[in-house]
C-alpha atoms as a PDB file:
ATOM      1  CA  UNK A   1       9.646   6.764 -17.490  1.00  0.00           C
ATOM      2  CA  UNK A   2       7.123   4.068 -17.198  1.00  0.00           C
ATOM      3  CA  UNK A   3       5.203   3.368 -13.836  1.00  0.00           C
ATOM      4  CA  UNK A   4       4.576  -0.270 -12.713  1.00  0.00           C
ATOM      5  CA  UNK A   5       1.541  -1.268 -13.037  1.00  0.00           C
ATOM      6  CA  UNK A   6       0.784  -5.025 -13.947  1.00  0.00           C
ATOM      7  CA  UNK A   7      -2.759  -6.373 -14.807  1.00  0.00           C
ATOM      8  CA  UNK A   8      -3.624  -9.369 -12.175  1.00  0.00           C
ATOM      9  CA  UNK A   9      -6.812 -11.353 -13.223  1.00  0.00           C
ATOM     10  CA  UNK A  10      -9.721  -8.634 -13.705  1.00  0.00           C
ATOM     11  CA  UNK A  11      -7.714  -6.094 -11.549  1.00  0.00           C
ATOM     12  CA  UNK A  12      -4.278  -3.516 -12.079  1.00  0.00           C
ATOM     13  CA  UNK A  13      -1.489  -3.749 -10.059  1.00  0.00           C
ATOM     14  CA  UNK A  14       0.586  -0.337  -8.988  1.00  0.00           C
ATOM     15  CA  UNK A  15       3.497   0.339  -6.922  1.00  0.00           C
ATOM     16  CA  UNK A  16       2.966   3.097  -5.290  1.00  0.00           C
ATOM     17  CA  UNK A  17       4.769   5.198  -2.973  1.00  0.00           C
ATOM     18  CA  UNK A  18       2.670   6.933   0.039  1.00  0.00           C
ATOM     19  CA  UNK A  19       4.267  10.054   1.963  1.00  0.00           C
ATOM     20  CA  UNK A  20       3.740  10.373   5.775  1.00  0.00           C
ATOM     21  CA  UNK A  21       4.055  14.395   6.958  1.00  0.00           C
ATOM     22  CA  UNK A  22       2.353  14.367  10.527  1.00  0.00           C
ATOM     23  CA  UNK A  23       2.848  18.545  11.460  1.00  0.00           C
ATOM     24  CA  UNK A  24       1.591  19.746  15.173  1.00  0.00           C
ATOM     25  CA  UNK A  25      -0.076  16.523  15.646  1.00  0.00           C
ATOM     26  CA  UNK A  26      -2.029  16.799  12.232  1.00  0.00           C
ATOM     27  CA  UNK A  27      -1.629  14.205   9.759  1.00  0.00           C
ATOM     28  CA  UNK A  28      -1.975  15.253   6.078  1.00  0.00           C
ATOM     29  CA  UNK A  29      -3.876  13.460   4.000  1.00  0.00           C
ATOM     30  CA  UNK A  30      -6.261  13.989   0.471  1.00  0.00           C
ATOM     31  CA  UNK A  31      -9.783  12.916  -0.453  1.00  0.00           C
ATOM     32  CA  UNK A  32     -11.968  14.022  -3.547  1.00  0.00           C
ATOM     33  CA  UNK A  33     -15.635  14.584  -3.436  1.00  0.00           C
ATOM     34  CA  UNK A  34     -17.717  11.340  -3.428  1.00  0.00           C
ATOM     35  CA  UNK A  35     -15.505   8.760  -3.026  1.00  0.00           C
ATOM     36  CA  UNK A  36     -15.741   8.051   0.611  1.00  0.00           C
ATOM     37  CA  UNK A  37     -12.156   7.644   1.856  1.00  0.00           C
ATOM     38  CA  UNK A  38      -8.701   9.245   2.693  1.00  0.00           C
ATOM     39  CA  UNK A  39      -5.659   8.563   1.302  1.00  0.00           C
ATOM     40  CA  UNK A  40      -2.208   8.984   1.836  1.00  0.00           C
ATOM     41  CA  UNK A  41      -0.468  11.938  -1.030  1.00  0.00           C
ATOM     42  CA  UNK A  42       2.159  10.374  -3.039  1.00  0.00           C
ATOM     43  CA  UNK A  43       1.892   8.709  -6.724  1.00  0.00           C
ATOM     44  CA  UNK A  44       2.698   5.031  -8.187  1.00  0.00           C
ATOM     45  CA  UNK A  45       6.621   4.402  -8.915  1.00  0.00           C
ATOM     46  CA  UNK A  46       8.304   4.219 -12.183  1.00  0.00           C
ATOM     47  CA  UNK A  47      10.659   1.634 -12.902  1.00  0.00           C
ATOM     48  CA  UNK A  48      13.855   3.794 -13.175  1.00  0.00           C
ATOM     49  CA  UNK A  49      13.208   5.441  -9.948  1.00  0.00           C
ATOM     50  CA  UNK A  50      13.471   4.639  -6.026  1.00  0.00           C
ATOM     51  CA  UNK A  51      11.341   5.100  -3.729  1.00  0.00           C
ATOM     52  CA  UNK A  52      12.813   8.411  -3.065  1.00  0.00           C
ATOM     53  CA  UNK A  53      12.907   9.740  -5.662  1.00  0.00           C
ATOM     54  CA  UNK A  54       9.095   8.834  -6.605  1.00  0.00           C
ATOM     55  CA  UNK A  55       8.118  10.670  -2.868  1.00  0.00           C
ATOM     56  CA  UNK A  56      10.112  13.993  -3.953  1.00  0.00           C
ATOM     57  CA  UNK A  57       8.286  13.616  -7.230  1.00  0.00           C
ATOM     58  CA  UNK A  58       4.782  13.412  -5.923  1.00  0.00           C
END
């Protein structure tokens, strides 16, 4: 399984797959120490997989 990531000009490009769970009005989400943002869990897509299958993956 390889994941889809290109290289465009100086920068890599991923497809990634993002999972929404909102529970009792509470929307989950991850960040890591020092980087200054939130971000959705879920992981980049592999080219034998739908987008499906990626989300149950991640």
């Amino acid at each position: 399984m390889t994941d889809i990531r290109l290289p465009l000009g100086g920068l890599k490009f991923s497809v990634r797959v993002a999972i929404i769970c909102v529970r009792d009005g509470k929307l989950l989400a991850n960040t890591e120490r020092g980087i200054g943002f939130w971000y959705l869990p879920g992981g980049a897509l592999a080219t034998d997989e739908d987008a499906r299958s990626c989300a149950e993956r991640e």
